[in-house]
Protein backbone atom coordinates (compact mmCIF):
# COMPACT_ATOMS: atom_id res chain seq x y z
CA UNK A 1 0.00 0.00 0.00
CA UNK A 2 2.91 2.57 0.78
CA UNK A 3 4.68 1.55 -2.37
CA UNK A 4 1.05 2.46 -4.71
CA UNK A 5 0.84 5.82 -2.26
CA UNK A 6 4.26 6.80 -3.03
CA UNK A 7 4.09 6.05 -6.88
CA UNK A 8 0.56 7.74 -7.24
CA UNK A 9 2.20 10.81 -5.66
CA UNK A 10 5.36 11.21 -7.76
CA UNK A 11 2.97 10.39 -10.71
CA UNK A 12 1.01 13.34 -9.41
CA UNK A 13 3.67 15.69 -8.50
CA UNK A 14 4.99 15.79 -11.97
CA UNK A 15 1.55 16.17 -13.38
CA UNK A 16 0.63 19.18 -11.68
CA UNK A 17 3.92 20.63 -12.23
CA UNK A 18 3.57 20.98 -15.68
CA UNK A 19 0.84 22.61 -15.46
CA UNK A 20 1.20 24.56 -11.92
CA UNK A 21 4.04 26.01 -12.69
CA UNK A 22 3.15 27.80 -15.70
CA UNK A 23 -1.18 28.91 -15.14
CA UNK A 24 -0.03 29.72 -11.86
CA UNK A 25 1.78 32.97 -12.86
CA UNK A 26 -0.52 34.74 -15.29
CA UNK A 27 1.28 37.91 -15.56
CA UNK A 28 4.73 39.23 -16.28
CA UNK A 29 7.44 39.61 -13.33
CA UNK A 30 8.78 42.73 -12.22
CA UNK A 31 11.73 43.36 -13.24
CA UNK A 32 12.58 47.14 -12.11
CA UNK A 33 13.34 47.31 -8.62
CA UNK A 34 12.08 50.96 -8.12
CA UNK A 35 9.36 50.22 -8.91
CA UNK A 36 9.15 46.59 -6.65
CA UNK A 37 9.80 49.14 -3.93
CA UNK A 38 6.73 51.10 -4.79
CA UNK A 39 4.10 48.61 -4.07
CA UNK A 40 5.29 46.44 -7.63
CA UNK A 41 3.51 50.43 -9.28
CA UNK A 42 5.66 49.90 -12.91
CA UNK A 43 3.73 51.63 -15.86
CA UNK A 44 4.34 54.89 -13.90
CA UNK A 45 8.01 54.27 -11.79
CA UNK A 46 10.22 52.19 -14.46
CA UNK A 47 13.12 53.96 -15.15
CA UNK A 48 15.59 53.62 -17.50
CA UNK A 49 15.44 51.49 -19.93
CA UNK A 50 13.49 49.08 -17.86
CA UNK A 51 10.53 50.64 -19.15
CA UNK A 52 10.75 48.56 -22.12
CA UNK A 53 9.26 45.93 -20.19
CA UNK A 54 6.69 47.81 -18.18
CA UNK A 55 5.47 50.47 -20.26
CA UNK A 56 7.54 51.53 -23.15
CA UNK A 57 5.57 55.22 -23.80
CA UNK A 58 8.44 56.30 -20.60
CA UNK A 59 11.41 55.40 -22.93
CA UNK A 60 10.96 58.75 -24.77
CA UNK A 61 11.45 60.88 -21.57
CA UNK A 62 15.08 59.06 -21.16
CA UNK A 63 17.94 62.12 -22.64
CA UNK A 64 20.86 59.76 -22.05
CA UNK A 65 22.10 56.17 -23.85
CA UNK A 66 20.80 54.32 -20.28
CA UNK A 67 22.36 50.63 -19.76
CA UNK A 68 20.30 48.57 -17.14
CA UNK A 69 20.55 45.32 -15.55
CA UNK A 70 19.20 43.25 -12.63
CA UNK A 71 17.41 40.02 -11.09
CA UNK A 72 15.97 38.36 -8.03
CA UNK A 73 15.12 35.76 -5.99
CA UNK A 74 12.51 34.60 -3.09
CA UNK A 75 12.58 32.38 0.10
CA UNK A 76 9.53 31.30 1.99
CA UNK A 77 7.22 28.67 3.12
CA UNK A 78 4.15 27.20 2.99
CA UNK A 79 1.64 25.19 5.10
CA UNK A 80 -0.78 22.87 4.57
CA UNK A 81 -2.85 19.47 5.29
CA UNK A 82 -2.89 17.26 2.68
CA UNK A 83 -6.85 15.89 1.97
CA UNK A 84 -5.57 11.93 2.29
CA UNK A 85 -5.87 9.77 4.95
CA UNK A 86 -2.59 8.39 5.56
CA UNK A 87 -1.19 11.63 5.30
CA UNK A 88 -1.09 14.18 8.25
CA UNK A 89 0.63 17.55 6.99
CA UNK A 90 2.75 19.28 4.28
CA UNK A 91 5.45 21.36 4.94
CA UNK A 92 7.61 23.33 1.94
CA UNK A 93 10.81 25.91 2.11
CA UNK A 94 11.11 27.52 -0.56
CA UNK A 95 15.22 28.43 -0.49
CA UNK A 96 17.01 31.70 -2.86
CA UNK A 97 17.96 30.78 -5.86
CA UNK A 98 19.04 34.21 -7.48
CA UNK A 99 18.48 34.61 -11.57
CA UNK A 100 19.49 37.48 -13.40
CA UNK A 101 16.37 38.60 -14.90
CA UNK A 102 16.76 41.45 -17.33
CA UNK A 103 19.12 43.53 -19.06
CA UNK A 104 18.07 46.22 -21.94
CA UNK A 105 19.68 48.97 -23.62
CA UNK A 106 17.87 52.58 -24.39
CA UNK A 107 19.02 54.87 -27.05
CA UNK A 108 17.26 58.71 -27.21
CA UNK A 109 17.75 60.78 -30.47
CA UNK A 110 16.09 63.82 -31.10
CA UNK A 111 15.02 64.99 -34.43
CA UNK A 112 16.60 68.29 -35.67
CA UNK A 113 15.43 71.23 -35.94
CA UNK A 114 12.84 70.01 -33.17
CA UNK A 115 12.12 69.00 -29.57
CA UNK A 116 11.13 65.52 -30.77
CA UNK A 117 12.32 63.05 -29.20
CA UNK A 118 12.80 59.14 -29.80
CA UNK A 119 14.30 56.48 -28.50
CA UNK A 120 14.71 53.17 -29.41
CA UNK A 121 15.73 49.73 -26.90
CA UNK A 122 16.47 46.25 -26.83
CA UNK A 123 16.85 43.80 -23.90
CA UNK A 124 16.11 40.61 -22.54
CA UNK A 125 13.82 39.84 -19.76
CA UNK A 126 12.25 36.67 -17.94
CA UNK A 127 8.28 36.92 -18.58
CA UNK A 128 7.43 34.32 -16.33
CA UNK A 129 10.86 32.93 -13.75
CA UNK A 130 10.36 29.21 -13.06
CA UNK A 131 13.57 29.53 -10.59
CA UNK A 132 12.63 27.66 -7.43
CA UNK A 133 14.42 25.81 -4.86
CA UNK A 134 12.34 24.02 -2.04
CA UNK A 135 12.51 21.75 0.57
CA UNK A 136 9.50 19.31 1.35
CA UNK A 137 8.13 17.57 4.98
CA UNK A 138 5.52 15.01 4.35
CA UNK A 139 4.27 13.36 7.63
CA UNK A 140 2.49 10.24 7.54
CA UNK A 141 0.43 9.85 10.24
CA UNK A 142 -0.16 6.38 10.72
CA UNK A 143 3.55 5.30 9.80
CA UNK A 144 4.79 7.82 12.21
CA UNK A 145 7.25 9.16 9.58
CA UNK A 146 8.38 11.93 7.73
CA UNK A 147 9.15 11.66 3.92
CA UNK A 148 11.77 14.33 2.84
CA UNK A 149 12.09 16.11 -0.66
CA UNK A 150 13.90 18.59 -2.31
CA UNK A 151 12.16 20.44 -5.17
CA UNK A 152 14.14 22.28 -7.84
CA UNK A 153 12.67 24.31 -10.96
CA UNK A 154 14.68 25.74 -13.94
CA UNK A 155 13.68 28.26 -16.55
CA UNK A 156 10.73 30.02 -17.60
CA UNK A 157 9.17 32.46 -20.67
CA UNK A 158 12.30 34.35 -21.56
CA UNK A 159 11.68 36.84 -23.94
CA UNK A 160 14.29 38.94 -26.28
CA UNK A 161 12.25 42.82 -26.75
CA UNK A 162 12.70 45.85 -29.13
CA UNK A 163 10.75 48.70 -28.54
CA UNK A 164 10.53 52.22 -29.50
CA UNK A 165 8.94 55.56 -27.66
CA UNK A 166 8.16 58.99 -29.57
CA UNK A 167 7.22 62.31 -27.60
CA UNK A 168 5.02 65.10 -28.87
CA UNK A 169 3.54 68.00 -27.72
CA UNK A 170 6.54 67.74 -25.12
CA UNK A 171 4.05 66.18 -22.26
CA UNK A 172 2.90 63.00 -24.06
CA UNK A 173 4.92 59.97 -24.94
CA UNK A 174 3.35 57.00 -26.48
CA UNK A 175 5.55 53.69 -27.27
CA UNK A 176 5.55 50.11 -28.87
CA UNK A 177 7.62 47.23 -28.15
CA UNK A 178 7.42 43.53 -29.81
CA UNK A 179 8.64 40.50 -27.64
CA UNK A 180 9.45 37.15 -29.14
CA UNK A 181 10.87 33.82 -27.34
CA UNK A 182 14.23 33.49 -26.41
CA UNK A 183 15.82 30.11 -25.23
CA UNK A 184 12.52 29.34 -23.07
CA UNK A 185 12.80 26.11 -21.58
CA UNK A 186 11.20 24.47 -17.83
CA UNK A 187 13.32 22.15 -16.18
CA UNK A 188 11.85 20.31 -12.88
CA UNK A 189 14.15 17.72 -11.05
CA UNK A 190 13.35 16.08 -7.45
CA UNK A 191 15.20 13.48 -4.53
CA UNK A 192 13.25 11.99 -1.98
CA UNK A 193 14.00 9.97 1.33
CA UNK A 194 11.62 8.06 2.45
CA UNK A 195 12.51 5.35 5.38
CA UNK A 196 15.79 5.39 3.79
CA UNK A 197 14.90 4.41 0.25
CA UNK A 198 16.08 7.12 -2.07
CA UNK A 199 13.74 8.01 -5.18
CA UNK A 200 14.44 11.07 -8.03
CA UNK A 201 12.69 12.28 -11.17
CA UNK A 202 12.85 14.66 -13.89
CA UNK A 203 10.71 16.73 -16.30
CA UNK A 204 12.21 18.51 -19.13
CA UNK A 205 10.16 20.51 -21.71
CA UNK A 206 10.46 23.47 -23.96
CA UNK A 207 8.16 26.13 -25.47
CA UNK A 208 7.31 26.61 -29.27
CA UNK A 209 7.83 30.41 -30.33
CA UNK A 210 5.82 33.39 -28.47
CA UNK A 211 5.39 36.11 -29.30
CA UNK A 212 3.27 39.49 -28.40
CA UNK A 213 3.55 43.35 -28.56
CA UNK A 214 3.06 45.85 -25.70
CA UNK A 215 1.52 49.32 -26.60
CA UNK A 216 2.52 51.93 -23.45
CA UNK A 217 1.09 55.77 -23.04
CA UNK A 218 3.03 58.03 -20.31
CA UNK A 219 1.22 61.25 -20.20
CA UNK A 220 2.69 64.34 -17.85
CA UNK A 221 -0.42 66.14 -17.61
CA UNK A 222 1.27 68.69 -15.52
CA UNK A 223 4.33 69.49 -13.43
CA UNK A 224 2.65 67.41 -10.29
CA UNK A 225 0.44 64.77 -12.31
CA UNK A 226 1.66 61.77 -14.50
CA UNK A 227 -0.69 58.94 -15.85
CA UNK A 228 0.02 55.96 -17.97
CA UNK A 229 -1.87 53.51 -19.55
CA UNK A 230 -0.73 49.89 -21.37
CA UNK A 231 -2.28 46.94 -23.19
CA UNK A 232 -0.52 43.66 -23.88
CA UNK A 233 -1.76 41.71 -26.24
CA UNK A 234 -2.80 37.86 -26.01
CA UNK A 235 -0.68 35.07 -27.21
CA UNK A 236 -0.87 31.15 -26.99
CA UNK A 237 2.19 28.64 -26.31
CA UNK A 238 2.43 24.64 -26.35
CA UNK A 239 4.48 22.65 -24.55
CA UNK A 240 6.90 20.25 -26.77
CA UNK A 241 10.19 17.59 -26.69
CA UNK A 242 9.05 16.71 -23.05
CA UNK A 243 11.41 14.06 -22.00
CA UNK A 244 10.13 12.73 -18.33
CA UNK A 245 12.96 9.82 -16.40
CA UNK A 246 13.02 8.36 -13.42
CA UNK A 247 15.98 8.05 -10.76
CA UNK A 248 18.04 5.55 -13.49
CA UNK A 249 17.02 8.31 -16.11
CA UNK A 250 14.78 5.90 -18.09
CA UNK A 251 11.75 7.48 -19.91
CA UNK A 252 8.14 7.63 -18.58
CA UNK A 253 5.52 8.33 -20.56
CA UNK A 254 4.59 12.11 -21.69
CA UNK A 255 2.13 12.40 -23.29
CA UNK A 256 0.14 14.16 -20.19
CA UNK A 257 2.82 17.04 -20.33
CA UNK A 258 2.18 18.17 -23.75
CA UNK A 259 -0.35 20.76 -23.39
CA UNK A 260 -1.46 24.12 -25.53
CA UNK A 261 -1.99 27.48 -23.25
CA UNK A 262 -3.81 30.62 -24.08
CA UNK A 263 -2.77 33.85 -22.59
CA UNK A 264 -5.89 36.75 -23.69
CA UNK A 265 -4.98 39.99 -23.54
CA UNK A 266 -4.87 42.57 -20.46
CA UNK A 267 -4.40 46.36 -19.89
CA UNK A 268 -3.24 48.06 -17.14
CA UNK A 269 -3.49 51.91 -16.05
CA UNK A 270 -2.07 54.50 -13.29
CA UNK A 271 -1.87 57.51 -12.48
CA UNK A 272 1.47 59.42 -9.99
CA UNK A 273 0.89 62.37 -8.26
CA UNK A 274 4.02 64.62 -6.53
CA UNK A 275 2.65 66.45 -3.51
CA UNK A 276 6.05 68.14 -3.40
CA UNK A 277 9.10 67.73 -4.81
CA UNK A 278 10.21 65.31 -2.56
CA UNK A 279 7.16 62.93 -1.83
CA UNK A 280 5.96 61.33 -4.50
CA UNK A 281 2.28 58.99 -4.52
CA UNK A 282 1.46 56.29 -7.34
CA UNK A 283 -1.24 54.06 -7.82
CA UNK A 284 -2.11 51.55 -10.33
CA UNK A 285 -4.72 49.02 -11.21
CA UNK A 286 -4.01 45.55 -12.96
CA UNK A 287 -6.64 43.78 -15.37
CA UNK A 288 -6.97 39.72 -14.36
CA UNK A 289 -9.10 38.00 -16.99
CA UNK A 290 -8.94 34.79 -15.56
CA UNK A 291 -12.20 33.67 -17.37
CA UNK A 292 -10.43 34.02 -20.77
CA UNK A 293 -7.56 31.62 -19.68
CA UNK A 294 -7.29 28.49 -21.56
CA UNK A 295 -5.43 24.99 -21.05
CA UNK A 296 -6.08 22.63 -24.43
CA UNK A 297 -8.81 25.07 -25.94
CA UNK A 298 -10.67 24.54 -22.08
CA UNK A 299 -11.38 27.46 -19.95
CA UNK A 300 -9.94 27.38 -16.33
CA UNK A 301 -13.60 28.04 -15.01
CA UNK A 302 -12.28 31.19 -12.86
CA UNK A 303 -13.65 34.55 -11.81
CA UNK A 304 -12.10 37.24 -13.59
CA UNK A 305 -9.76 39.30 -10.76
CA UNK A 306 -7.68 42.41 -10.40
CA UNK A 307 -4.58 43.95 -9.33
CA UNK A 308 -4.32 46.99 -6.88
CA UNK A 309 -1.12 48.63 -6.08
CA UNK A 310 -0.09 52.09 -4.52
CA UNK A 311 3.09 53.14 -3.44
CA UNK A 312 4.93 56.14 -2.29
CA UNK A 313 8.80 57.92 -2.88
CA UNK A 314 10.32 60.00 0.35
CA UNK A 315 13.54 61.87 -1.24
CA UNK A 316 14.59 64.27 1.65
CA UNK A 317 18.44 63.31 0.97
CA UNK A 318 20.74 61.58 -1.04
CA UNK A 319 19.00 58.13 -0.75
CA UNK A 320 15.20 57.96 -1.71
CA UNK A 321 12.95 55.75 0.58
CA UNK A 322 10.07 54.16 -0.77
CA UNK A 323 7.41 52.34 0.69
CA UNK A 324 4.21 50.39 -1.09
CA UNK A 325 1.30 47.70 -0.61
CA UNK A 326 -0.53 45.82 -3.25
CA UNK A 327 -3.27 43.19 -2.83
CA UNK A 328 -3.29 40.91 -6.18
CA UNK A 329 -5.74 38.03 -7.60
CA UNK A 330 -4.37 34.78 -8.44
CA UNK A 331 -5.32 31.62 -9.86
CA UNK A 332 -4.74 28.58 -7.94
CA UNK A 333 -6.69 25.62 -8.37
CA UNK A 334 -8.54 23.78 -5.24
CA UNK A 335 -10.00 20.52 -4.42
CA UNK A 336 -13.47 22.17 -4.62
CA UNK A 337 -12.63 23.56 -7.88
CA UNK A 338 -13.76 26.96 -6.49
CA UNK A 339 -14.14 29.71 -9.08
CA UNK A 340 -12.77 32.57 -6.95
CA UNK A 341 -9.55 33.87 -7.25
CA UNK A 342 -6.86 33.78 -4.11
CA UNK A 343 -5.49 37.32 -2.84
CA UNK A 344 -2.02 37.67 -2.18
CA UNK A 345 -1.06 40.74 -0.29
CA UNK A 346 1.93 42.50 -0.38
CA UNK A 347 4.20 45.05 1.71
CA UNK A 348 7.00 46.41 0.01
CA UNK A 349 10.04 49.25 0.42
CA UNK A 350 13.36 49.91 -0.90
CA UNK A 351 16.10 52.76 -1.33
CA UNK A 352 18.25 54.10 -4.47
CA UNK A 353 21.79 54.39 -4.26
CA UNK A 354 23.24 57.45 -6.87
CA UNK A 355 26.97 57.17 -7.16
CA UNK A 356 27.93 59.29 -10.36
CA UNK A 357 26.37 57.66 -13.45
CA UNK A 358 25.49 54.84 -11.59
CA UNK A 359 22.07 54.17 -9.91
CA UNK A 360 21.75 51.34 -7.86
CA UNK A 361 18.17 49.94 -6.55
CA UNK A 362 17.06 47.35 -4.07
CA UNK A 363 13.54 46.61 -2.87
CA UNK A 364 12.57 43.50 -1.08
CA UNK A 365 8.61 42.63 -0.70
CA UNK A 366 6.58 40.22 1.90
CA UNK A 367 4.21 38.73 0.71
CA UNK A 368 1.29 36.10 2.11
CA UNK A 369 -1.90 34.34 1.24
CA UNK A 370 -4.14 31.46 2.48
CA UNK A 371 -6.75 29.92 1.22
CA UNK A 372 -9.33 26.91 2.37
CA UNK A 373 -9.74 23.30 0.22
CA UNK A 374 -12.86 21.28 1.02
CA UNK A 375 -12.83 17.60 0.58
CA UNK A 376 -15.87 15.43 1.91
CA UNK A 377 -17.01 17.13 5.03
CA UNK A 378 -13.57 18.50 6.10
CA UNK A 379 -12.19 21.94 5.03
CA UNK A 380 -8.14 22.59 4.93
CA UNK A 381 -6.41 25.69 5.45
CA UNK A 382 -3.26 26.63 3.31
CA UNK A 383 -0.65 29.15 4.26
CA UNK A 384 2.36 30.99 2.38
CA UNK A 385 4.49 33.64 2.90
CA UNK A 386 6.72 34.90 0.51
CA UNK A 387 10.10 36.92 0.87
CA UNK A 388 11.03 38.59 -2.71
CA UNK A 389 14.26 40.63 -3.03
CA UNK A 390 15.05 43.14 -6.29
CA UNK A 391 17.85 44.18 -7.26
CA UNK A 392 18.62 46.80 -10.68
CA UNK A 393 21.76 48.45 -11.80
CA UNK A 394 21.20 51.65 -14.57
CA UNK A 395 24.18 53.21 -15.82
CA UNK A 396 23.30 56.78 -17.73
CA UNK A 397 26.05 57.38 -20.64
């Protein structure tokens, strides 16, 4: 019986893997630490050349060739009972595993004879990090034992991006960039211990090509008011050459990895607002629709959701403090197959660090959410907390 358990749960794990991994982050990372710090506030605080990512209509405010670069990483942990009788409770730490996670170039040129400016970039960024490191407790209650398990996960949506930004009317700036797939690969390994008999897997997939436009509008409506707006359009992606082994690396079946996911379209928009010229206030609201997300041509039967962020700049000296919150819907499938979203909350802060033509910024963000699973007459709670770190390097030419 312990043998069928533990086969029926690797079986499982690598299953919902596959597909966890990649429906569970349904929109972009943040890449630009600045604006991490600022309650995760980006198509108003990217700067640099980071905007490329975020909202590309900033780009054509840059006046200098701007070189950027950064990444991050998470710890954490997570609590939960497991729905199964011979099991008692699930315990996962999630350990850093730092990846460097963009890097873009910005070039401004104005037109002559005119106060026209535009500016063209390139970079590299990771759309969706798969990077993951975690550490697993599985008690079984009857057996009076604890099964140990080290996760790892490799990889993700990398995307190679060229934009371009044009200002007119010297207030408005308006900007395009087009993203395409880049070496995107997902890479999940695992080694267990269980009453001394050692067990390991592995799933290795790629992507076909991806690939999607962003459309950005920064607007500084006056001296003390700034709004932006941006749309990303919708793109689909299949999973393909997924080789799956077991501990002697000898193939398992794969069929059941090779899936087709559609991404629909989302906009965001925001508005900042500096009360003087050291305090600075941004807000900025997310689109989530969940109900247009698709696994094999199948809807995920979720309630659309939203993203709410605000965050806030103190620059009274030589190193800018900034503070932020943001309370975010994600989708995370239960046992109950509810249709509502989970809420993660956020508190975030971070400083800048100007040495000559170098600006240095680090933010680090704690984040948590629970959420209840029903099965039979029995409801489980599950709890995470999160621990993000940012990091972002912009040198100004």
């Amino acid at each position: 019986m312990k043998t069928s358990i533990k086969l029926f749960l690797i079986i499982l794990t690598l299953i919902s893997v596959s597909k966890a991994q990649i429906i569970f982050q349904q929109v972009p990372n943040i890449v630009d630490a600045r604006s991490a710090a600022m309650g995760n506030t980006e198509i108003i605080n990217s700067n640099g050349s980071n905007a490329l990512y975020s909202n590309p209509g900033i780009l054509a405010t840059l006046k200098t060739v701007t070189i950027q670069a950064g990444g991050s990483a998470f710890i954490g942990n997570s609590s939960y009972e497991l729905a199964d009788q011979y099991l008692k409770n699930h315990e996962e730490k999630f350990q850093l595993k730092p990846k460097l996670t963009h890097f873009a170039v910005a070039y401004p040129y104005t037109l002559p004879g005119s106060e026209t400016n535009i500016t063209f970039a390139a970079g590299y960024f990771s759309y969706y990090n798969y990077s993951t490191k975690k550490n697993l407790e599985i008690v079984y209650e009857e057996e009076g034992h604890t099964l140990n398990k080290e996760e790892i996960s490799e990889g993700g949506l990398n995307l190679l991006s060229l934009g371009a930004s044009v200002n007119f009317l010297k207030r408005f700036n308006v900007g395009l960039s087009y993203n395409k797939s880049f070496m995107t690969n997902f890479i999940y390994t695992f080694e267990e211990d269980d009453w001394g008999e050692k067990d390991a897997g592995k799933l290795d997939y790629s992507y076909d090509d991806v690939s999607f436009f962003k459309f950005g509008v920064f607007a500084e409506v006056t001296d003390e008011l700034s709004l932006g707006f941006t749309y990303n359009s919708g793109f689909q992606f299949k999973t393909e050459k997924v080789k799956v082994t077991n501990k002697y690396g000898e193939p398992l079946g794969s069929t059941e990895f090779e899936h087709k996911y559609t991404y629909p379209s989302y906009y965001s928009f925001g508005g900042g607002f500096r009360v003087s010229k050291e305090f600075l206030v941004t807000a900025e609201y997310q689109d989530r629709p969940f109900s247009q997300y698709e696994i094999d041509n199948d809807p995920i039967k979720m309630s659309d959701g939203g993203c709410y962020r605000l965050g806030v700049e103190l620059n009274y000296g030589a190193t800018p403090i900034r503070l932020g919150i943001f309370n975010e819907s994600l989708h995370y499938e239960t046992e109950d197959n509810s249709e509502e979203p989970v809420t993660i909350t956020g508190l975030t802060g971070g400083i800048g660090l100007n040495i000559r033509n170098f600006t240095l910024d680090l933010a680090a963000q704690y984040s948590f959410y629970s959420y209840e699973r029903k099965y039979e007459t029995k409801v489980y709670e599950t709890d995470i907390n999160l621990y993000n770190f940012f990091a972002s390097i912009k040198y100004s030419l």
